[in-house]
Each structure stands twice: as structure tokens, then as C-alpha cells.
N, C-alpha and C. Protein backbone atom coordinates (compact mmCIF):
# COMPACT_ATOMS: atom_id res chain seq x y z
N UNK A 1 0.82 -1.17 0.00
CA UNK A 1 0.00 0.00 0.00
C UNK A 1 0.87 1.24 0.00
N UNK A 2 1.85 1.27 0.78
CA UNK A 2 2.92 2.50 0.96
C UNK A 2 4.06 2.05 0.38
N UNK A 3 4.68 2.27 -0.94
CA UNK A 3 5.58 1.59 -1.16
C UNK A 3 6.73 1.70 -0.39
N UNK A 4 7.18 0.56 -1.02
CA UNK A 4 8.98 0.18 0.28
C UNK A 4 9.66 1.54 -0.53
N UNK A 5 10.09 1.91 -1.45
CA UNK A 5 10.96 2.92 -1.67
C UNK A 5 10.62 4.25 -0.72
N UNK A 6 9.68 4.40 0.07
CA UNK A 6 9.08 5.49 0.56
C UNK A 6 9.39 4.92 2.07
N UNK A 7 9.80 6.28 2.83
CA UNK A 7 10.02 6.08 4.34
C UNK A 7 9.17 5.33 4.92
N UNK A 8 7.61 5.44 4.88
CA UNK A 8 7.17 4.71 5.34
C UNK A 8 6.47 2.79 5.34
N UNK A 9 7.13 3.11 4.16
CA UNK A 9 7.10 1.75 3.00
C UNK A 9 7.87 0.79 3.44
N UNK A 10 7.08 -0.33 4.00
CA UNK A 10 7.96 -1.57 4.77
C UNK A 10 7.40 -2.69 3.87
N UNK A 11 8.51 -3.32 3.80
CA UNK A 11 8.05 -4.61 3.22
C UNK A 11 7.60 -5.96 4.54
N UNK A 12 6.11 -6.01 4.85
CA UNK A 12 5.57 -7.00 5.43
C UNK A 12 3.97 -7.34 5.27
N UNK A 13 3.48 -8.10 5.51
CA UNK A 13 2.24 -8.78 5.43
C UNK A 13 1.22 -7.16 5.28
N UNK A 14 1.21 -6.73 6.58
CA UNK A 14 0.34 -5.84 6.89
C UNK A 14 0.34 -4.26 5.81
N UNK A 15 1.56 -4.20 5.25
CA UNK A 15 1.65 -3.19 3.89
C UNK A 15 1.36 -3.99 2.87
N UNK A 16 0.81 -4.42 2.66
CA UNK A 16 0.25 -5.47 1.69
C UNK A 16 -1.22 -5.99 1.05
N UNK A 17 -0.91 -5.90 -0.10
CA UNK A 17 -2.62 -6.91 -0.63
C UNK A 17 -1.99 -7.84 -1.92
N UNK A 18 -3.02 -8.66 -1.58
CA UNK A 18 -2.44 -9.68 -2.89
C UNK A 18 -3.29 -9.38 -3.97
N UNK A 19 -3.33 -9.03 -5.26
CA UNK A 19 -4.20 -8.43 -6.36
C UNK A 19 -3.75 -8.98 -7.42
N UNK A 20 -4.44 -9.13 -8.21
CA UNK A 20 -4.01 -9.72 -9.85
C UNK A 20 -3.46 -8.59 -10.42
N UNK A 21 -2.81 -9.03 -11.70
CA UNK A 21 -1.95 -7.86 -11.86
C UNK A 21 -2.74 -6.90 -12.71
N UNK A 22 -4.03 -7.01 -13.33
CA UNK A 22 -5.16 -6.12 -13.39
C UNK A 22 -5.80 -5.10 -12.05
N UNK A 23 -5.56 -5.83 -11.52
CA UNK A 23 -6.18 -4.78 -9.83
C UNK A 23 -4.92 -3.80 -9.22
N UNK A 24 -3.87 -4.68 -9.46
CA UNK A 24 -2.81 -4.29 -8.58
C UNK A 24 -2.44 -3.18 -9.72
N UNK A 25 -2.15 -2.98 -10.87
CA UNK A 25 -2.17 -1.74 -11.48
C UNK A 25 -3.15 -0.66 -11.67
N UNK A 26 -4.18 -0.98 -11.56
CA UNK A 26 -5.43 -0.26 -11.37
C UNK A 26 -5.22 1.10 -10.07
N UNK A 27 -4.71 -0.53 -8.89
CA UNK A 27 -4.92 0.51 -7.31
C UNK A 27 -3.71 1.53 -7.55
N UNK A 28 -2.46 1.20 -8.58
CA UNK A 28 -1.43 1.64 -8.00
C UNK A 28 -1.60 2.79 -9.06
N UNK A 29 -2.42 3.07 -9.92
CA UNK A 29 -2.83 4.21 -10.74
C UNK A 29 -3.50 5.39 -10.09
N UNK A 30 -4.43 4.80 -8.90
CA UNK A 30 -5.37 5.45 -8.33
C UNK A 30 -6.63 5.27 -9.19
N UNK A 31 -6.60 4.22 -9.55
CA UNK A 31 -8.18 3.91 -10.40
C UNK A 31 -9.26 2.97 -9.62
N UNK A 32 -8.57 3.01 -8.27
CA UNK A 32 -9.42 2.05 -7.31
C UNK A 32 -8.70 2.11 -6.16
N UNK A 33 -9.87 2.64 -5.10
CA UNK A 33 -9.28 2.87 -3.65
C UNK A 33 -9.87 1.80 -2.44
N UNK A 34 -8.99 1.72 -1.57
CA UNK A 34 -9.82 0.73 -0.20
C UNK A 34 -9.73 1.98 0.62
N UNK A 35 -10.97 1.90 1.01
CA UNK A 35 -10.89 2.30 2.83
C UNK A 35 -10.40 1.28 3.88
N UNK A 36 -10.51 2.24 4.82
CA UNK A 36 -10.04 1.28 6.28
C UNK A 36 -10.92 0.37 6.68
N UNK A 37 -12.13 0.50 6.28
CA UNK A 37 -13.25 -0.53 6.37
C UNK A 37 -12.86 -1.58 5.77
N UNK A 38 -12.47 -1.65 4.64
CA UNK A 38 -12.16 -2.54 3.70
C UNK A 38 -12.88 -2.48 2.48
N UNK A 39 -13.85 -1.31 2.46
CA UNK A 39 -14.43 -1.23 1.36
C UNK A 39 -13.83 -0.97 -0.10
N UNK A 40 -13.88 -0.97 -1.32
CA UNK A 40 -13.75 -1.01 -2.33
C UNK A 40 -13.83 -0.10 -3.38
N UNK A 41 -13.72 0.90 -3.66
CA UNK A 41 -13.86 2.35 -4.94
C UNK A 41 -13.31 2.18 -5.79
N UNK A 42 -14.56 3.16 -6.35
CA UNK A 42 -13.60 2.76 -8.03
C UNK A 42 -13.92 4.15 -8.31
N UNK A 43 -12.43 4.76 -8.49
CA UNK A 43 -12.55 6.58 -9.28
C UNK A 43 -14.32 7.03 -10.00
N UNK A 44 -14.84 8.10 -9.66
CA UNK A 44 -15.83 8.59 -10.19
C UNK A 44 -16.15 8.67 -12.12
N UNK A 45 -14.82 9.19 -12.16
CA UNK A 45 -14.85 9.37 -13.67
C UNK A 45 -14.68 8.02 -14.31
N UNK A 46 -13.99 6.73 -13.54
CA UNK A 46 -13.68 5.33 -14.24
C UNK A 46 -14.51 4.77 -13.88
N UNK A 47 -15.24 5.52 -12.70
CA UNK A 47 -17.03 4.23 -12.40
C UNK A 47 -17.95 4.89 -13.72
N UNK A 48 -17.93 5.69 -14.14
CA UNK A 48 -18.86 6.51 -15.39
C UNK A 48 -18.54 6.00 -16.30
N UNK A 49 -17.12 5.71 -17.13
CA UNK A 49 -17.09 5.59 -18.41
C UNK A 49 -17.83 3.86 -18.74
N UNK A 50 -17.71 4.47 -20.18
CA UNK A 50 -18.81 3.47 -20.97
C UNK A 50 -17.37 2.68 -21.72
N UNK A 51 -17.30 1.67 -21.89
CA UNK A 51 -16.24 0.84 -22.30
C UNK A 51 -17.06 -0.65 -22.31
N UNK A 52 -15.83 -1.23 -22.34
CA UNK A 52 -16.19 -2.70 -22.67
C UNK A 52 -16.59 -3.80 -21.32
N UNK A 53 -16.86 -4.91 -21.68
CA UNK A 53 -16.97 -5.89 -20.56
C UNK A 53 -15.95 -5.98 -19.15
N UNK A 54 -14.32 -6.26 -20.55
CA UNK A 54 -13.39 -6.23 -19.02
C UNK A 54 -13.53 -5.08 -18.04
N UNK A 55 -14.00 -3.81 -18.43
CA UNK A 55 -14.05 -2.17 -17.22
C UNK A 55 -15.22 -2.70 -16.66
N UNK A 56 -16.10 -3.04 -17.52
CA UNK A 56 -17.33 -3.20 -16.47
C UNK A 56 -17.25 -3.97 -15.15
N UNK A 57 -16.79 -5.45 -15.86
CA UNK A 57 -17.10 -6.67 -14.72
C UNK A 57 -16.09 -6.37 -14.48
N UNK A 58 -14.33 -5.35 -14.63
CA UNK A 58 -12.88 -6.51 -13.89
C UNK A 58 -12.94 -5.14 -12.97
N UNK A 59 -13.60 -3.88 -13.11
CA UNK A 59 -13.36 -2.73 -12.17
C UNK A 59 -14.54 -2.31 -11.62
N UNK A 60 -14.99 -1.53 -12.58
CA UNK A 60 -16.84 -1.39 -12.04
C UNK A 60 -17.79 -1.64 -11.09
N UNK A 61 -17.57 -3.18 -11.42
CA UNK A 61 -18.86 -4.05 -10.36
C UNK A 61 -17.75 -4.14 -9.11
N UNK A 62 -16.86 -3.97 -9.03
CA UNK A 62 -15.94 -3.79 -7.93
C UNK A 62 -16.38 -2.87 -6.81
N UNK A 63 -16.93 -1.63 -7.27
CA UNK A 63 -17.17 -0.39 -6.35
C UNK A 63 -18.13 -0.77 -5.34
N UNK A 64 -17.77 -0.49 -4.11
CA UNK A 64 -19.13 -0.78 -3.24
C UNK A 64 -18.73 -1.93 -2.23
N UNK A 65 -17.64 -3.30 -3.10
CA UNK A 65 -17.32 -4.43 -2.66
C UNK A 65 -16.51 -4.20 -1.39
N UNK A 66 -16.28 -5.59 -0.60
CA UNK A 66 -15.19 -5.23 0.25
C UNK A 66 -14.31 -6.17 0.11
N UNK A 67 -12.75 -5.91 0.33
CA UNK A 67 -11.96 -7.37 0.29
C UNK A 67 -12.16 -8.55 1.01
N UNK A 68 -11.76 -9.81 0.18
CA UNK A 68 -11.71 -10.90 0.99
C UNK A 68 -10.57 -10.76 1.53
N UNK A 69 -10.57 -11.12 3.05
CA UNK A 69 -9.90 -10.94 4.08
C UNK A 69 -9.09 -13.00 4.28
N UNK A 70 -7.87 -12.57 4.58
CA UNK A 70 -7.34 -13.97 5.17
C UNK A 70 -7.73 -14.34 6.70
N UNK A 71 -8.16 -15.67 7.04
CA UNK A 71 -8.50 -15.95 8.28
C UNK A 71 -7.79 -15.45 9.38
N UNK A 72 -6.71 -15.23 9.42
CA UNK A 72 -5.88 -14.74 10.21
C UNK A 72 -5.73 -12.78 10.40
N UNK A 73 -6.23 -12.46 11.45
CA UNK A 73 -6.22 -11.07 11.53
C UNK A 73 -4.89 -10.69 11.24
N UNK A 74 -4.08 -11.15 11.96
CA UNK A 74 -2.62 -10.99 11.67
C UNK A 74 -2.15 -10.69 10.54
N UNK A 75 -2.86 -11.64 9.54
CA UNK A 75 -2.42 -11.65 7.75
C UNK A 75 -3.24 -10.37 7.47
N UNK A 76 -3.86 -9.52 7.93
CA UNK A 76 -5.04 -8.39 6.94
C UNK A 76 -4.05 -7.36 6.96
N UNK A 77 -4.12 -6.30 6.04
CA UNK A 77 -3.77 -4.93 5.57
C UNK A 77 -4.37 -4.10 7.04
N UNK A 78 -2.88 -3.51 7.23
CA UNK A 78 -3.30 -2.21 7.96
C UNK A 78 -4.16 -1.66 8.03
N UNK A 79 -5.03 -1.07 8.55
CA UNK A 79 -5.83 0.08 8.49
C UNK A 79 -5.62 1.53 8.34
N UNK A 80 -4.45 1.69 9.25
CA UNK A 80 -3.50 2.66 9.01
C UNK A 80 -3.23 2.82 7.98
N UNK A 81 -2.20 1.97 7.33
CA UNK A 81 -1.74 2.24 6.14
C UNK A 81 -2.80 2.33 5.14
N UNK A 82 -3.86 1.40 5.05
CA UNK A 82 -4.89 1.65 3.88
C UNK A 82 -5.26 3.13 4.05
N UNK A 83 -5.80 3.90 4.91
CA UNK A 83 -6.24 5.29 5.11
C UNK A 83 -5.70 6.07 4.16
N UNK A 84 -4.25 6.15 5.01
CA UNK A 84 -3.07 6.69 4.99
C UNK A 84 -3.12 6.47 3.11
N UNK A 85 -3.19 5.09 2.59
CA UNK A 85 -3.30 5.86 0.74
C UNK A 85 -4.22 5.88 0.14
N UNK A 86 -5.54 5.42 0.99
CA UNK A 86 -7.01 6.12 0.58
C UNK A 86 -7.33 7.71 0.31
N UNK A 87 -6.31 8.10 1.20
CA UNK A 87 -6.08 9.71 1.13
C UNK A 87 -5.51 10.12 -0.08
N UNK A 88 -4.66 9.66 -0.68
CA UNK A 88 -3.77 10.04 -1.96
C UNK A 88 -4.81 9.36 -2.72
N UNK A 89 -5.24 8.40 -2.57
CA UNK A 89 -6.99 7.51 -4.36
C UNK A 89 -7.63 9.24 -3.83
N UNK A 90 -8.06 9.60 -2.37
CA UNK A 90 -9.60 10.64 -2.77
C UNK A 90 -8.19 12.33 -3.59
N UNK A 91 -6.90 12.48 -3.32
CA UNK A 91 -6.43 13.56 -3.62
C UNK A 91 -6.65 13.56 -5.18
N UNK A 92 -6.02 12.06 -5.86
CA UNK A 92 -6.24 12.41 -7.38
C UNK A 92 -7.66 12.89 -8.05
């Protein structure tokens, strides 16, 4: 979520999500944000556009969702840190 090149950017479980490499470029565009809830966004202007199947079903129907979480609390994404770059998805 915070990358490792950045001071606060640690490489461990909890700075972390596991994403396909469709999602995981998406989030790292700012074309899709988590809250600390765990909820799911998808940019205003990229939830609007009219495009094809893959925007619809691989981003779209995304908005609203929340992540699947690993059984282990231990294994979940910060909260902190998710905020912390939920703030930079609402700045763009």
C-alpha cells in the first residue's frame, strides 16, 4: 500500500494486498481505492465511463465491494496504512 521505496514503505504482510496484476495496477494508478473498512472504490470518472466488458465486470462491479480478508487477523492490511493511501486515491 505505501511503497517500500518510501520512508514509510515496509516490506511486510500488513503493507500489503495480494491483487491480480489487473487490480494491482489499477490501485497503483489510483483507479481504485480501499478504505479502512475494507471497502472497495472505483474513481468517479472510471465508475462513469462506458467501455467494454473487461471495465465493467474486472473494475466497475468492484465499487461498493469489500476485500476478501485472510483468516488470520494478523495476515489483513493495515488500516492505518490503507487510510493513509485512501487519502492520496480521494487527492487524485
Amino acid at each position: 500500500m505505501i511503497p517500500d521505496s518510501e520512508d514509510r514503505g515496509v516490506a511486510a504482510v500488513s503493507n500489503g494486498l495480494s491483487l491480480c496484476k489487473i487490480h494491482h495496477a489499477a490501485y497503483d494508478q489510483h483507479l481504485i481505492g480501499i478504505r479502512s473498512d475494507y471497502v472497495i472504490e472505483v474513481r468517479p470518472d472510471i465508475l462513469h465511463e462506458v467501455d467494454g466488458p473487461m471495465l465493467k465486470h474486472g473494475i466497475q462491479e468492484m465499487h461498493g465491494g469489500t476485500l476478501n480478508l485472510p483468516p488470520r487477523r494478523a495476515d489483513h492490511p493495515s488500516r492505518h496504512l490503507l487510510e493513509e493511501r485512501y487519502k492520496r486515491f480521494i487527492a487524485t
